[in-house]
C-alpha atoms as a PDB file:
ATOM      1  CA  UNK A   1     -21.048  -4.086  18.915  1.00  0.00           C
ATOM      2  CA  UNK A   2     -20.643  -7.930  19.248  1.00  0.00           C
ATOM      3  CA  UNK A   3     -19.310  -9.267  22.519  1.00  0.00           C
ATOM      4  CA  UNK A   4     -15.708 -10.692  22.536  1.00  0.00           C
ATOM      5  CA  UNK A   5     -14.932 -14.044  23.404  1.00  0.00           C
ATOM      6  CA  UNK A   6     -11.423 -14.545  24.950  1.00  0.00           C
ATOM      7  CA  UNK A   7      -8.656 -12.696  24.861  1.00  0.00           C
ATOM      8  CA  UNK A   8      -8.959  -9.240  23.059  1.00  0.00           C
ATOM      9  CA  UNK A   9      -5.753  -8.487  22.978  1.00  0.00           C
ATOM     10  CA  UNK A  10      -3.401 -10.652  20.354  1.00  0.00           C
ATOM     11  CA  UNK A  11       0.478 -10.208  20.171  1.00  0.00           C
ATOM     12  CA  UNK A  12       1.584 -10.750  17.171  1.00  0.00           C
ATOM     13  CA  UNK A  13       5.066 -11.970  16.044  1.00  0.00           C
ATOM     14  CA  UNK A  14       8.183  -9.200  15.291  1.00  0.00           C
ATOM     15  CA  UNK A  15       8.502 -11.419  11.845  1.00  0.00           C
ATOM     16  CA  UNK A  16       4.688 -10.846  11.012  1.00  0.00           C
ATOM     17  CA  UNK A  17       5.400  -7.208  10.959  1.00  0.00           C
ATOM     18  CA  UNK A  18       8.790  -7.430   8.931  1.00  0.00           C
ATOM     19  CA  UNK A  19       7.185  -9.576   6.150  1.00  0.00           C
ATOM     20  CA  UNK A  20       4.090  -7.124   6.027  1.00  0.00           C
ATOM     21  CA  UNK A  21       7.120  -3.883   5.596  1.00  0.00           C
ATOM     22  CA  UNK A  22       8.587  -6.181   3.327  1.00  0.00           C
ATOM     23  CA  UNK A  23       5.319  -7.179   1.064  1.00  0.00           C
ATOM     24  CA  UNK A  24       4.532  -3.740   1.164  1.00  0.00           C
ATOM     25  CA  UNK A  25       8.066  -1.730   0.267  1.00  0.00           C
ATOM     26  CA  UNK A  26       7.726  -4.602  -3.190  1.00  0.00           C
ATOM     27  CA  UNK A  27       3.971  -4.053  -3.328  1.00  0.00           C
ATOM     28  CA  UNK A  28       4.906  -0.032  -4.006  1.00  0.00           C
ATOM     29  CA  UNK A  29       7.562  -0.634  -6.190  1.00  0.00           C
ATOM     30  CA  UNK A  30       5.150  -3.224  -8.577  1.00  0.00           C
ATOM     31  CA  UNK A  31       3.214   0.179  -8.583  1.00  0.00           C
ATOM     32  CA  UNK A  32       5.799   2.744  -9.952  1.00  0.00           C
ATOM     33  CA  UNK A  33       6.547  -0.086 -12.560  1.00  0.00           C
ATOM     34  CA  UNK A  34       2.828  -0.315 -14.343  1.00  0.00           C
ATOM     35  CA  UNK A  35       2.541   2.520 -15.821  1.00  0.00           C
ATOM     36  CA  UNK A  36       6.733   1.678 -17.597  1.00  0.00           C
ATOM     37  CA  UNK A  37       5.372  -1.810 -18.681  1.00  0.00           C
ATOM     38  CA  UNK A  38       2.007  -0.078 -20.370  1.00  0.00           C
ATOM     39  CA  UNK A  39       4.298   2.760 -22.614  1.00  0.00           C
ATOM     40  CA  UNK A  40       7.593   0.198 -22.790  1.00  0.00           C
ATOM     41  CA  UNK A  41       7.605   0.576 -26.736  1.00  0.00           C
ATOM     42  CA  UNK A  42       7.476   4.289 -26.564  1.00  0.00           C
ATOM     43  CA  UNK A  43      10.730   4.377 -24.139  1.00  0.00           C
ATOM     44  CA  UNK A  44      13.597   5.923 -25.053  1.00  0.00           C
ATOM     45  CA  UNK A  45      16.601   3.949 -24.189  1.00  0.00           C
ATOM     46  CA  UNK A  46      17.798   5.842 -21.306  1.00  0.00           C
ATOM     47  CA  UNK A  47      14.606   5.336 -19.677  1.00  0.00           C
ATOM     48  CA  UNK A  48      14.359   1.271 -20.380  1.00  0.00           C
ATOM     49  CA  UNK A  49      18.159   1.072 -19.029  1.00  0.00           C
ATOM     50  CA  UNK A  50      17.187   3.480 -16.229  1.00  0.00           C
ATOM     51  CA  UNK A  51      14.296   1.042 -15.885  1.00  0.00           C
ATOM     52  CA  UNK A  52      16.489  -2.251 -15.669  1.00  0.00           C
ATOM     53  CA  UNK A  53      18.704  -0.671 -12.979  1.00  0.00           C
ATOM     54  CA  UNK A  54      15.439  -0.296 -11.044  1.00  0.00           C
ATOM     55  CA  UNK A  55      14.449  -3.713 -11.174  1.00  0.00           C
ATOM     56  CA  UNK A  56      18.512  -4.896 -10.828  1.00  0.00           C
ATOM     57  CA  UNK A  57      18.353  -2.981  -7.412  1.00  0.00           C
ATOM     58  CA  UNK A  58      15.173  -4.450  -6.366  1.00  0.00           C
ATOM     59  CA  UNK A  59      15.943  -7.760  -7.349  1.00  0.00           C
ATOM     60  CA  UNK A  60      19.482  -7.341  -5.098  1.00  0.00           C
ATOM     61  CA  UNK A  61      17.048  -5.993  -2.422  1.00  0.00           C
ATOM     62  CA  UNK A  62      15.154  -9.495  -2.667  1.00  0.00           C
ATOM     63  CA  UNK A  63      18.215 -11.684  -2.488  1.00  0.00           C
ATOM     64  CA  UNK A  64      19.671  -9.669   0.412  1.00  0.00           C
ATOM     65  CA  UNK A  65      16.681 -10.084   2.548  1.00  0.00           C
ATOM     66  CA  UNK A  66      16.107 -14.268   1.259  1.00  0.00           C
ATOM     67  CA  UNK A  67      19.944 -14.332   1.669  1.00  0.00           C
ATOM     68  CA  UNK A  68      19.442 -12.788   5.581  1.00  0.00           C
ATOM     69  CA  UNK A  69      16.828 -15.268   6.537  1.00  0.00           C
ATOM     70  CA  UNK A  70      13.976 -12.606   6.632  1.00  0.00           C
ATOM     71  CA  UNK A  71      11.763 -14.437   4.528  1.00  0.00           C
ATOM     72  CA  UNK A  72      11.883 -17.676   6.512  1.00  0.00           C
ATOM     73  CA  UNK A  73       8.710 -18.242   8.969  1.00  0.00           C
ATOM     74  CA  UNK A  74      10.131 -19.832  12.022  1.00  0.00           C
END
């Protein structure tokens, strides 16, 4: 191994963590919505309204948390 210089030990900020859960709950969701955007013209229209509601809710989810101040680095 390589010797450490300083401090090993680094606390990191509450807010680091809640932006990383955040990035990563949107990060999963991007996911799940691939493979809709590759077969969109072969939807049926249950499934692109099913698919809007999706993206309503996680749009919502995204003004909640700007609206709560979570995205703000202070």
């Amino acid at each position: 191994g390589v010797e450490t210089i300083g401090d090993t030990w680094v606390q990191f900020r509450a807010q680091y963590y809640l932006i990383g859960l955040i990035f990563l709950i949107f990060d999963v969701e991007v996911i799940f919505l691939f493979p809709i955007a590759l077969a969109f013209d072969q939807l049926s229209l249950f499934a692109v309204l099913t698919t809007m509601t999706f993206v309503v809710i996680l749009l919502l989810g995204l003004a909640l948390e700007w609206r709560k101040g979570a995205l703000e680095w202070k």
